[in-house]
Every structure is written in structure tokens, then in C-alpha cells.
N, C-alpha and C. Protein backbone atom coordinates (compact mmCIF):
# COMPACT_ATOMS: atom_id res chain seq x y z
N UNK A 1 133.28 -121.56 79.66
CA UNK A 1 132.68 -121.98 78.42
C UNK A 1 131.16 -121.85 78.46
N UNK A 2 131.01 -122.33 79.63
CA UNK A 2 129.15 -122.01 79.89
C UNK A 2 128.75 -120.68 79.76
N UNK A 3 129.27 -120.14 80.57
CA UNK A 3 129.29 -118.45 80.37
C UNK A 3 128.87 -118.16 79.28
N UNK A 4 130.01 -117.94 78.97
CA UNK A 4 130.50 -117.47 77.22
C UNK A 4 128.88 -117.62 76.60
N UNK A 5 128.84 -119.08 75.96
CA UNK A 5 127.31 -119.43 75.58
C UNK A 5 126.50 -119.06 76.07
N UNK A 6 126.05 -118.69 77.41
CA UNK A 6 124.62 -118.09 77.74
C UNK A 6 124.60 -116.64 77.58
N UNK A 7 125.89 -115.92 77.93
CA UNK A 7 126.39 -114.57 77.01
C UNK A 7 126.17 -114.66 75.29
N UNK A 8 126.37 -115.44 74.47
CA UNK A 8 125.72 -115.52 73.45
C UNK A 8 124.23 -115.77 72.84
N UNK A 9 123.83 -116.38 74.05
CA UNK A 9 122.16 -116.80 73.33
C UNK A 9 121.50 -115.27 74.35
N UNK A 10 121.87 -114.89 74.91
CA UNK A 10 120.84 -113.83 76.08
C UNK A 10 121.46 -112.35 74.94
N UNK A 11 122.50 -112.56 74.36
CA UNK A 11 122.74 -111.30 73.14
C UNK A 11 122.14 -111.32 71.98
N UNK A 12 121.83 -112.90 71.28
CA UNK A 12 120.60 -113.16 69.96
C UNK A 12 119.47 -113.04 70.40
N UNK A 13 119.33 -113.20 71.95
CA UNK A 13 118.04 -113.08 72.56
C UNK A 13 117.36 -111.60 72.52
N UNK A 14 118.28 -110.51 73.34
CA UNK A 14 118.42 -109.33 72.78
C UNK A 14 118.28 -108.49 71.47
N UNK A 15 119.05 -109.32 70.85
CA UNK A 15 118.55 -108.87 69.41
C UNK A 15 117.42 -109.49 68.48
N UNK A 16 117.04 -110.56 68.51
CA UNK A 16 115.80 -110.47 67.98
C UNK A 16 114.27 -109.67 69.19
N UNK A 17 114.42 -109.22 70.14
CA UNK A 17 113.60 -108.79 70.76
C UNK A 17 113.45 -107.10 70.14
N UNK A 18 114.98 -106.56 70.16
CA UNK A 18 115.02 -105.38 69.72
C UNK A 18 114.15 -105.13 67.86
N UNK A 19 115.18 -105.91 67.28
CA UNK A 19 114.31 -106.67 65.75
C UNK A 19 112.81 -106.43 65.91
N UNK A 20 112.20 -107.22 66.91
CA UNK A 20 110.69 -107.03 67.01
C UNK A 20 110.14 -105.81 67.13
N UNK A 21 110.81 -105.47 68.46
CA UNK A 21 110.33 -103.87 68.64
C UNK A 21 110.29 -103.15 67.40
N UNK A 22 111.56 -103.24 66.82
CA UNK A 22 111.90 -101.94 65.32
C UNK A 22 110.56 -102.57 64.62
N UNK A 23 110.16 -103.78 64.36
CA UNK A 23 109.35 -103.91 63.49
C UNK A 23 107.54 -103.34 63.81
N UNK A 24 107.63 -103.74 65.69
CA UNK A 24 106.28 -102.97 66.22
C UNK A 24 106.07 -101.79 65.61
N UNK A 25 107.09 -100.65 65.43
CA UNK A 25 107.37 -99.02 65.44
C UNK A 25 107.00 -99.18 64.07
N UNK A 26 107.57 -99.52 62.86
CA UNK A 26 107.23 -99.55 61.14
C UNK A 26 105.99 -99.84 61.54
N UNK A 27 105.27 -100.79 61.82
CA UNK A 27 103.75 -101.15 61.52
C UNK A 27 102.93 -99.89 62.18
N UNK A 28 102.90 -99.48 63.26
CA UNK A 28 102.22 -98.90 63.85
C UNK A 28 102.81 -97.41 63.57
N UNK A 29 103.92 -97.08 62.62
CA UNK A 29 103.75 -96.07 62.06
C UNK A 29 103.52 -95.99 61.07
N UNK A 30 103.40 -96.53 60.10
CA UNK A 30 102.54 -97.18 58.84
C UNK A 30 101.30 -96.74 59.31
N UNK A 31 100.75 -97.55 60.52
CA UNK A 31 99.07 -97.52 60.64
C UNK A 31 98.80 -96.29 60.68
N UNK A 32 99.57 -95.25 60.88
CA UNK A 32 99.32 -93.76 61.45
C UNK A 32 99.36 -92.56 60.07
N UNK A 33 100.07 -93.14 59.17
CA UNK A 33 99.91 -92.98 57.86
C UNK A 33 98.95 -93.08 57.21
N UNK A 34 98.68 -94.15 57.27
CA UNK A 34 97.31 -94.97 56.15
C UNK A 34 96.39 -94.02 57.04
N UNK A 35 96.24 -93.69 58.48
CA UNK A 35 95.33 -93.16 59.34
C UNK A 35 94.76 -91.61 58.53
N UNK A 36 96.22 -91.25 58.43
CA UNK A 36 96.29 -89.44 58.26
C UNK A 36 95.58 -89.67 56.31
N UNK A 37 96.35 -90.42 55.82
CA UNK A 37 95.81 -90.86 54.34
C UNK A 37 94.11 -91.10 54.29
N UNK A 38 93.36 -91.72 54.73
CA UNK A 38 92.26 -91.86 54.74
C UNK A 38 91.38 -90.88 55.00
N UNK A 39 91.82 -90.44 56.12
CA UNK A 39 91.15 -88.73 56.54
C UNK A 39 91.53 -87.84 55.43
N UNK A 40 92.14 -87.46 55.08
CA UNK A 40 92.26 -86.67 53.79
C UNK A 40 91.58 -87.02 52.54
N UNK A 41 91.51 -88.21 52.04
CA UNK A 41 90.75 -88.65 51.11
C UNK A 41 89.37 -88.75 51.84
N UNK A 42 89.05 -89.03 52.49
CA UNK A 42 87.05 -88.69 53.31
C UNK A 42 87.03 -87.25 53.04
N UNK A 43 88.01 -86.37 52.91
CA UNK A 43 87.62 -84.94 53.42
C UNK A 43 87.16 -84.42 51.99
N UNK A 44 88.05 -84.82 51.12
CA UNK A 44 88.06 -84.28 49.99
C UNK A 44 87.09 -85.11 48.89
N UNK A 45 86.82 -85.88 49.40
CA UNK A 45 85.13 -86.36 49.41
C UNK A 45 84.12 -85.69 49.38
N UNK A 46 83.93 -85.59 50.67
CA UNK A 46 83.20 -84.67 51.19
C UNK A 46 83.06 -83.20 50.88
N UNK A 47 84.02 -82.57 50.93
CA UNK A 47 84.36 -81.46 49.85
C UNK A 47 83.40 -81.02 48.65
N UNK A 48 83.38 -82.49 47.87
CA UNK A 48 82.63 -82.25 46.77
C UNK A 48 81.32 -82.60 46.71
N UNK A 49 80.90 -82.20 48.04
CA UNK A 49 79.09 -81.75 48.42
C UNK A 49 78.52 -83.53 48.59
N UNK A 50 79.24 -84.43 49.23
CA UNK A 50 79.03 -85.61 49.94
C UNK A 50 78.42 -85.73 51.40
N UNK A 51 77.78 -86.42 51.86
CA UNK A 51 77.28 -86.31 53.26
C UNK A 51 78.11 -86.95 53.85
N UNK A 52 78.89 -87.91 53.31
CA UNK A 52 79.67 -88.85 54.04
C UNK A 52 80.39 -89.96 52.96
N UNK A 53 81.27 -89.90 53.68
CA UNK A 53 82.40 -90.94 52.79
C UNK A 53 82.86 -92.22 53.78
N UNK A 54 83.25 -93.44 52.95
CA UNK A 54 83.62 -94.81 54.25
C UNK A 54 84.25 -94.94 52.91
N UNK A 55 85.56 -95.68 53.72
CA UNK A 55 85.98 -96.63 53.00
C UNK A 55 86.31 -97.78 53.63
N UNK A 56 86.76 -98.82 52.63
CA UNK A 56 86.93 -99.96 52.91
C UNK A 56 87.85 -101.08 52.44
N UNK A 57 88.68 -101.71 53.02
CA UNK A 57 89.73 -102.63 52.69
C UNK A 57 89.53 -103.61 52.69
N UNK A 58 90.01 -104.54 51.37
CA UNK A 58 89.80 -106.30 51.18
C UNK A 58 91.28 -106.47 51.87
N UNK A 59 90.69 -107.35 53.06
CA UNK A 59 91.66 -108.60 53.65
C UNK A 59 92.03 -109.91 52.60
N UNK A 60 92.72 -110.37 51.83
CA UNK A 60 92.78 -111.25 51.02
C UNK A 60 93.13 -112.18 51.85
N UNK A 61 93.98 -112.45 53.23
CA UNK A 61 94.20 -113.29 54.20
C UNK A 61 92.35 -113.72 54.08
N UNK A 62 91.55 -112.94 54.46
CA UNK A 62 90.50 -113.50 54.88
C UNK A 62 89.49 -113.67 54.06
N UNK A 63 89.37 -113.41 52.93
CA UNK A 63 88.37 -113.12 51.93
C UNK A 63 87.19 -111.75 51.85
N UNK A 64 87.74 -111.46 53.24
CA UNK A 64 86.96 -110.12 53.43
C UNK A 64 86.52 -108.84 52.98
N UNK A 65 85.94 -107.90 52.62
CA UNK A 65 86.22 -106.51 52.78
C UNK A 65 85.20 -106.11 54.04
N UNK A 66 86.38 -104.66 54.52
CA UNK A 66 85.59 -103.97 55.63
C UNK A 66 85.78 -103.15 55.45
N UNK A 67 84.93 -102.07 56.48
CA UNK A 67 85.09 -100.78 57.00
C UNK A 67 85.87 -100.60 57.24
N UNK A 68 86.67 -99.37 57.16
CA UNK A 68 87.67 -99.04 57.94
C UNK A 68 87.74 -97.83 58.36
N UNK A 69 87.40 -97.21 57.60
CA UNK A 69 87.26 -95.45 58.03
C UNK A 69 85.91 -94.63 57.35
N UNK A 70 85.93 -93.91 58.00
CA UNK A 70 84.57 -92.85 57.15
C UNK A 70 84.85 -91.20 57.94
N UNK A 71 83.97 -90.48 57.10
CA UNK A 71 83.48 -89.46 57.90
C UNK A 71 82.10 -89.04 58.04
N UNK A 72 81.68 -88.34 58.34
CA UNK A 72 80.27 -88.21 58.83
C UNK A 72 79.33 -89.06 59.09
N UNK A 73 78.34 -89.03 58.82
CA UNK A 73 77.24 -89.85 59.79
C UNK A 73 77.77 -91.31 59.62
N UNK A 74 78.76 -91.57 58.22
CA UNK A 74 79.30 -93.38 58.36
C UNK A 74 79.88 -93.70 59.02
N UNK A 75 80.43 -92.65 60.24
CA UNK A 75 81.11 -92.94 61.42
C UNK A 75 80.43 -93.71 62.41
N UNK A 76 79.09 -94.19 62.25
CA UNK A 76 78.25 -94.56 63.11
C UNK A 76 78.53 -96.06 62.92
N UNK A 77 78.43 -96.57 61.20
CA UNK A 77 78.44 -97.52 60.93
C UNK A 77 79.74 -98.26 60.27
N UNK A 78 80.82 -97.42 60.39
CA UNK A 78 81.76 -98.40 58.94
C UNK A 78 82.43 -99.67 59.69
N UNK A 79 82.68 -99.43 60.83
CA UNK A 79 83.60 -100.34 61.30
C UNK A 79 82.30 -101.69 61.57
N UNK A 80 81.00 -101.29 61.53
CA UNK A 80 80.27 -103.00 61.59
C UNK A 80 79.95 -103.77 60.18
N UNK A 81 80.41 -103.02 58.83
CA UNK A 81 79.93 -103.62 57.83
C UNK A 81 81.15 -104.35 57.62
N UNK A 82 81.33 -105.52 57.51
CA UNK A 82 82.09 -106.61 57.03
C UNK A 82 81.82 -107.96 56.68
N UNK A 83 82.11 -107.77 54.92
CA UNK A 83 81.49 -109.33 54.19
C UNK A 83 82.38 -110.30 53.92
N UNK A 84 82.21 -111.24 53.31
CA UNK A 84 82.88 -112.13 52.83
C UNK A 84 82.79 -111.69 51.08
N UNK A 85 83.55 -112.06 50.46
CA UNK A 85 83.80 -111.51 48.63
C UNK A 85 83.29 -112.74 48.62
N UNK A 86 82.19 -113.26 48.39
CA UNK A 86 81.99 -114.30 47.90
C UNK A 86 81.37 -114.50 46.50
N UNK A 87 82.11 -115.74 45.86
CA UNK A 87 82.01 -115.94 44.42
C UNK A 87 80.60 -116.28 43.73
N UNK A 88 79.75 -116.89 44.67
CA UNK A 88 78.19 -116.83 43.86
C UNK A 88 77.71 -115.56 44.13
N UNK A 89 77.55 -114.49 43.01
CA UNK A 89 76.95 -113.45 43.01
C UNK A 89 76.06 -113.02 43.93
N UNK A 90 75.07 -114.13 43.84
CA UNK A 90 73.76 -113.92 44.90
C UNK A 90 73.93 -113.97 46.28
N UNK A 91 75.29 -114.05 46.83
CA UNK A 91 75.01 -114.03 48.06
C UNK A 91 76.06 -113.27 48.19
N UNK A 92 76.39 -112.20 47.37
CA UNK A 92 77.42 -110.98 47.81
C UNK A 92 76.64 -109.48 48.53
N UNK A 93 77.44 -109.02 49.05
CA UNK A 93 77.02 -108.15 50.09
C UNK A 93 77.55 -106.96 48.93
N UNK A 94 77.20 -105.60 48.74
CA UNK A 94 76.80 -104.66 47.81
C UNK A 94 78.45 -104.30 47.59
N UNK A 95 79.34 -104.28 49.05
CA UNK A 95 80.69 -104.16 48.76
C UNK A 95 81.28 -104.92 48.12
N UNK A 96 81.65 -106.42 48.63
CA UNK A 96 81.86 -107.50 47.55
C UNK A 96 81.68 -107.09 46.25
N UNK A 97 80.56 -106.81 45.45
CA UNK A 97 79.90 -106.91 44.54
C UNK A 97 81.21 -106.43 44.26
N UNK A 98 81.11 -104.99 44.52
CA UNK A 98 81.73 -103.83 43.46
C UNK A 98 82.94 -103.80 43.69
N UNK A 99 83.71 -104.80 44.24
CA UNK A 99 85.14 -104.90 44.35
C UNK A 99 85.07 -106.51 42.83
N UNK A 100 83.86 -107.22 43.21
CA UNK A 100 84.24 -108.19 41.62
C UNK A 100 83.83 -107.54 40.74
N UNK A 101 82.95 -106.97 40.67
CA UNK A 101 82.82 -105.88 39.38
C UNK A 101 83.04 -105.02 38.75
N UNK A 102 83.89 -104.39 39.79
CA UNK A 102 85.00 -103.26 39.61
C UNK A 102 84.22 -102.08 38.69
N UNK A 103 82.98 -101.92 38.77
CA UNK A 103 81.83 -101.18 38.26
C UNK A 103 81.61 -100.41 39.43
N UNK A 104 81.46 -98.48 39.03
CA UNK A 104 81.12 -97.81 40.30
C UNK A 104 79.31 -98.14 40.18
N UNK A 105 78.61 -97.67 40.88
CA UNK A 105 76.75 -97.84 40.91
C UNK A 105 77.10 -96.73 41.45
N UNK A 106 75.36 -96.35 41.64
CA UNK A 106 74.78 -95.03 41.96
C UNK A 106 73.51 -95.46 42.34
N UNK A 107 72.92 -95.45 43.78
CA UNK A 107 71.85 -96.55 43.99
C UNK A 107 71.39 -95.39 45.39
N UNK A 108 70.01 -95.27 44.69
CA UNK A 108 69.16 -94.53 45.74
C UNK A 108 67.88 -95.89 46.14
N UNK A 109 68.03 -95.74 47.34
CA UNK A 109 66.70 -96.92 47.87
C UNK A 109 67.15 -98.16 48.58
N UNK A 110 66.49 -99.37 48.44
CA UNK A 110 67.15 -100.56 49.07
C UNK A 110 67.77 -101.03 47.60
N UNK A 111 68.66 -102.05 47.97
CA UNK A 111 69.21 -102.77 47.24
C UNK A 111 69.29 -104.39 48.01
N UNK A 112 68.97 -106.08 46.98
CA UNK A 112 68.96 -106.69 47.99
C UNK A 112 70.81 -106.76 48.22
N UNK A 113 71.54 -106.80 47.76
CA UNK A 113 72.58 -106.60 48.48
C UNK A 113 73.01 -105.93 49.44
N UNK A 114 72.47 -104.73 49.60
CA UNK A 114 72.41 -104.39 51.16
C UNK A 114 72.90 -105.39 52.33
N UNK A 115 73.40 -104.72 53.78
CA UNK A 115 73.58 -105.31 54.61
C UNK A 115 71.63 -104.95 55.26
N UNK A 116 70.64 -105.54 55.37
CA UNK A 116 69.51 -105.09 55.89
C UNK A 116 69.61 -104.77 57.32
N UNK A 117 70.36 -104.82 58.18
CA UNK A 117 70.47 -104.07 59.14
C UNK A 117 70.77 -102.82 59.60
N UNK A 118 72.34 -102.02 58.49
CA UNK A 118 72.69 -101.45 58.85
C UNK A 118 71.79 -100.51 58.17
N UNK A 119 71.04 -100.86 57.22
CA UNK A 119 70.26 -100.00 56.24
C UNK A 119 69.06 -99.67 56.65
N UNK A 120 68.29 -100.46 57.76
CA UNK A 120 67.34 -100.24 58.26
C UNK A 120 68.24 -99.37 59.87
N UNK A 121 69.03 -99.36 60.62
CA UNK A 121 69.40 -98.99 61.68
C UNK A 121 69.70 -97.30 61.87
N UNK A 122 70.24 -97.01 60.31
CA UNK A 122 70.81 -95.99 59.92
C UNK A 122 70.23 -95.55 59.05
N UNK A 123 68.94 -95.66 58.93
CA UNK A 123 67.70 -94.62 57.52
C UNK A 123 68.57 -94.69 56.68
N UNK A 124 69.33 -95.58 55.89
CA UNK A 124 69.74 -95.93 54.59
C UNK A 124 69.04 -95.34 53.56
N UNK A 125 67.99 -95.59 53.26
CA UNK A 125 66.89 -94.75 52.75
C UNK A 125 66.47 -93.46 52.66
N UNK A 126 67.66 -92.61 52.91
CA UNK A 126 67.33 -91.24 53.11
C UNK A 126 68.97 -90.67 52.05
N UNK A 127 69.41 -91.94 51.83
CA UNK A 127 71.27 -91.54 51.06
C UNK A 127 70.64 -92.07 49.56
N UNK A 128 71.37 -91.06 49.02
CA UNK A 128 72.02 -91.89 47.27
C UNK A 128 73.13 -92.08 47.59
N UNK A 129 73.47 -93.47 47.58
CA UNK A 129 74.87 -93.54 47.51
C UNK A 129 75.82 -93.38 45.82
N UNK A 130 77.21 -93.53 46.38
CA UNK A 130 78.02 -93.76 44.84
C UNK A 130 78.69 -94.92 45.99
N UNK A 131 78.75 -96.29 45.31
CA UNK A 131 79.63 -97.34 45.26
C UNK A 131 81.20 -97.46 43.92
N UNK A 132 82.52 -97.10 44.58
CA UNK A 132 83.48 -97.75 43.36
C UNK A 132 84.75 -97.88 43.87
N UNK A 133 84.86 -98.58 43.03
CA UNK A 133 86.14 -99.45 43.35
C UNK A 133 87.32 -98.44 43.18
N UNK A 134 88.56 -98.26 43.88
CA UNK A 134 90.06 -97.90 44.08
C UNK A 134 90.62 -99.25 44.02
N UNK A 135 91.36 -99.02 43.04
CA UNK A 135 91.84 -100.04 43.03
C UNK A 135 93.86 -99.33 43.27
N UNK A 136 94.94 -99.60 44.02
CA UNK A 136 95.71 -99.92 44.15
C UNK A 136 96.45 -100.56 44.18
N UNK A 137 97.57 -100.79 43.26
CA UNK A 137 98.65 -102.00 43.50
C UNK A 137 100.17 -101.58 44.01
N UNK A 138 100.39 -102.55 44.58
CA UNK A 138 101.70 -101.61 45.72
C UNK A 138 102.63 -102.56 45.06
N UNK A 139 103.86 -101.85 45.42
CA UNK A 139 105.09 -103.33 45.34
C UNK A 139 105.84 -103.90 45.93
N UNK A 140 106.79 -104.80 46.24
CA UNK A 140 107.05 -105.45 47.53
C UNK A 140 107.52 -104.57 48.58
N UNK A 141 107.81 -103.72 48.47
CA UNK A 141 108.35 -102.56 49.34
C UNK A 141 107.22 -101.67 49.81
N UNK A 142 105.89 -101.86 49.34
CA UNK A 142 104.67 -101.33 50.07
C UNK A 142 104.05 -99.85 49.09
N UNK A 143 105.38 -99.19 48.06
CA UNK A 143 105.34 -98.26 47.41
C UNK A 143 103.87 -98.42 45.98
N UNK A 144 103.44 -96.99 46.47
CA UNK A 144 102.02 -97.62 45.10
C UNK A 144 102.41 -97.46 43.84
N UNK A 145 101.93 -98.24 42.88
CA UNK A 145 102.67 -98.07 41.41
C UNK A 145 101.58 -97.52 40.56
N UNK A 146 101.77 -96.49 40.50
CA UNK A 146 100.67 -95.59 39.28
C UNK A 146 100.73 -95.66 38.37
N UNK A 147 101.44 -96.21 37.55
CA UNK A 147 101.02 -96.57 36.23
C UNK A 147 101.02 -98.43 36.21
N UNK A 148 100.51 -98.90 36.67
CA UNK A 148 100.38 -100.21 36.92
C UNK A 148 99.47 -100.58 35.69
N UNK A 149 98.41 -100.05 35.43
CA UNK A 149 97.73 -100.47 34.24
C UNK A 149 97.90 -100.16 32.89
N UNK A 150 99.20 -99.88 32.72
CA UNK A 150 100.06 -99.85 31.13
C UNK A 150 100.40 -100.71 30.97
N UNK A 151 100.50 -101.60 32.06
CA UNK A 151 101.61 -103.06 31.82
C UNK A 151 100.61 -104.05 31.92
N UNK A 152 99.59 -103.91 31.77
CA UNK A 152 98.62 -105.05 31.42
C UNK A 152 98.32 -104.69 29.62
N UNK A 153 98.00 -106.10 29.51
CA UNK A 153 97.39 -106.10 28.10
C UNK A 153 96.28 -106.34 27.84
């Protein structure tokens, strides 16, 4: 009888371990996706006579947006710019901004929203940037829904 039972919990044991694994493999082939996805969209960026493209993802777990990918010289910097979306205007960081404003800009020079480090570290001052928002909405299954903004009113 003992048996039996530790033959049963060392087989649920087994299987939620396996469970985990399958789920390690989806995420981290997901990540390899979104990987190959991002590089293609930087390229074709770039393409259209850009020096460099970054993008960047809001963590809603954290209130965040960051870096996450770029190409050219923003390869130096994307992965250190990360703000908080924070709700008093005045103390939003230039990304923030334009994820609440959902307004693209076009901004040659300083801006005080700037991160002043990375802008002074990296001759910021030598780019026009374009700032704008992508906006995506996925559905519980992770699939993006392209016509998502018909169904608003």
C-alpha cells in the first residue's frame, strides 16, 4: 500500500516537472520569435534611411517601459534606458510620455524629458529622433488582433 502511493506521488511528481519543462520550451521559444520579430522590424526601419532603431516594451507588472532591442549605434544604449510610466507628466521620462500620449514627436536637440545621461554619454545631440507609439493588442492566446480598433467607440 505504501508502495503503491509513493509510486503515485513520484509519477504526479514526474509529471508536473515534465509540465514545467514543456512550459520552459513555449516561453523560450516565444522569446526567440519576438527575437527574430524585432530584428526585422529594426531592419526595415532602418531601410528607410534611419541611423538606428530601439524599441521598447511596457512591463504593466511593473509600471515600466524598456529597451529591449535596437539596431545600430542604439545597440550601445537600449537595454540601460528604463522608466517608470509615471502619471504626473513632469516627471515622465520622453518614453513614458509617448506611450500616455500615444502622440509620435520628432525632436532634434535636448528635451527635458530626456534620460540626461544617456543623452549626454551617447552625443544625443547629433540624432533627430522620431518617438511613437505601436500599439498592439493580443488575445488570451497571445495572437495579435488587427482590427482591434473597430471595436472601440
Amino acid at each position: 500500500m505504501v508502495a503503491k502511493q509513493r509510486k503515485s506521488m513520484e509519477k504526479t511528481f514526474e509529471q508536473r516537472i515534465s509540465e514545467a519543462l514543456r512550459q520552459v520550451e513555449r516561453a523560450t521559444s516565444n522569446l526567440f520569435k519576438l527575437d527574430n520579430i524585432l530584428d526585422e522590424v529594426c531592419r526595415n526601419i532602418q531601410v528607410q534611411g534611419f541611423d538606428y532603431a530601439n524599441i521598447s516594451l511596457i512591463s504593466p507588472e511593473q509600471n515600466t517601459i524598456e529597451g529591449v532591442h535596437a539596431s545600430g549605434v542604439a545597440m550601445k544604449w537600449t537595454t540601460l534606458a528604463k522608466h517608470y510610466i509615471e502619471k504626473d507628466q513632469a516627471l515622465r521620462d520622453i518614453q513614458a510620455d509617448i506611450v500616455q500620449s500615444l502622440q509620435t514627436e520628432i525632436i532634434s536637440g535636448w528635451d527635458k524629458r530626456f534620460d540626461r545621461w544617456i543623452y549626454r554619454e551617447y552625443q544625443h545631440e547629433n540624432f533627430v529622433r522620431v518617438f511613437t507609439p505601436i500599439v498592439l493588442v493580443q488575445d488570451d492566446n497571445g495572437r495579435v488582433i488587427k482590427n482591434w480598433f473597430e471595436r472601440c467607440e
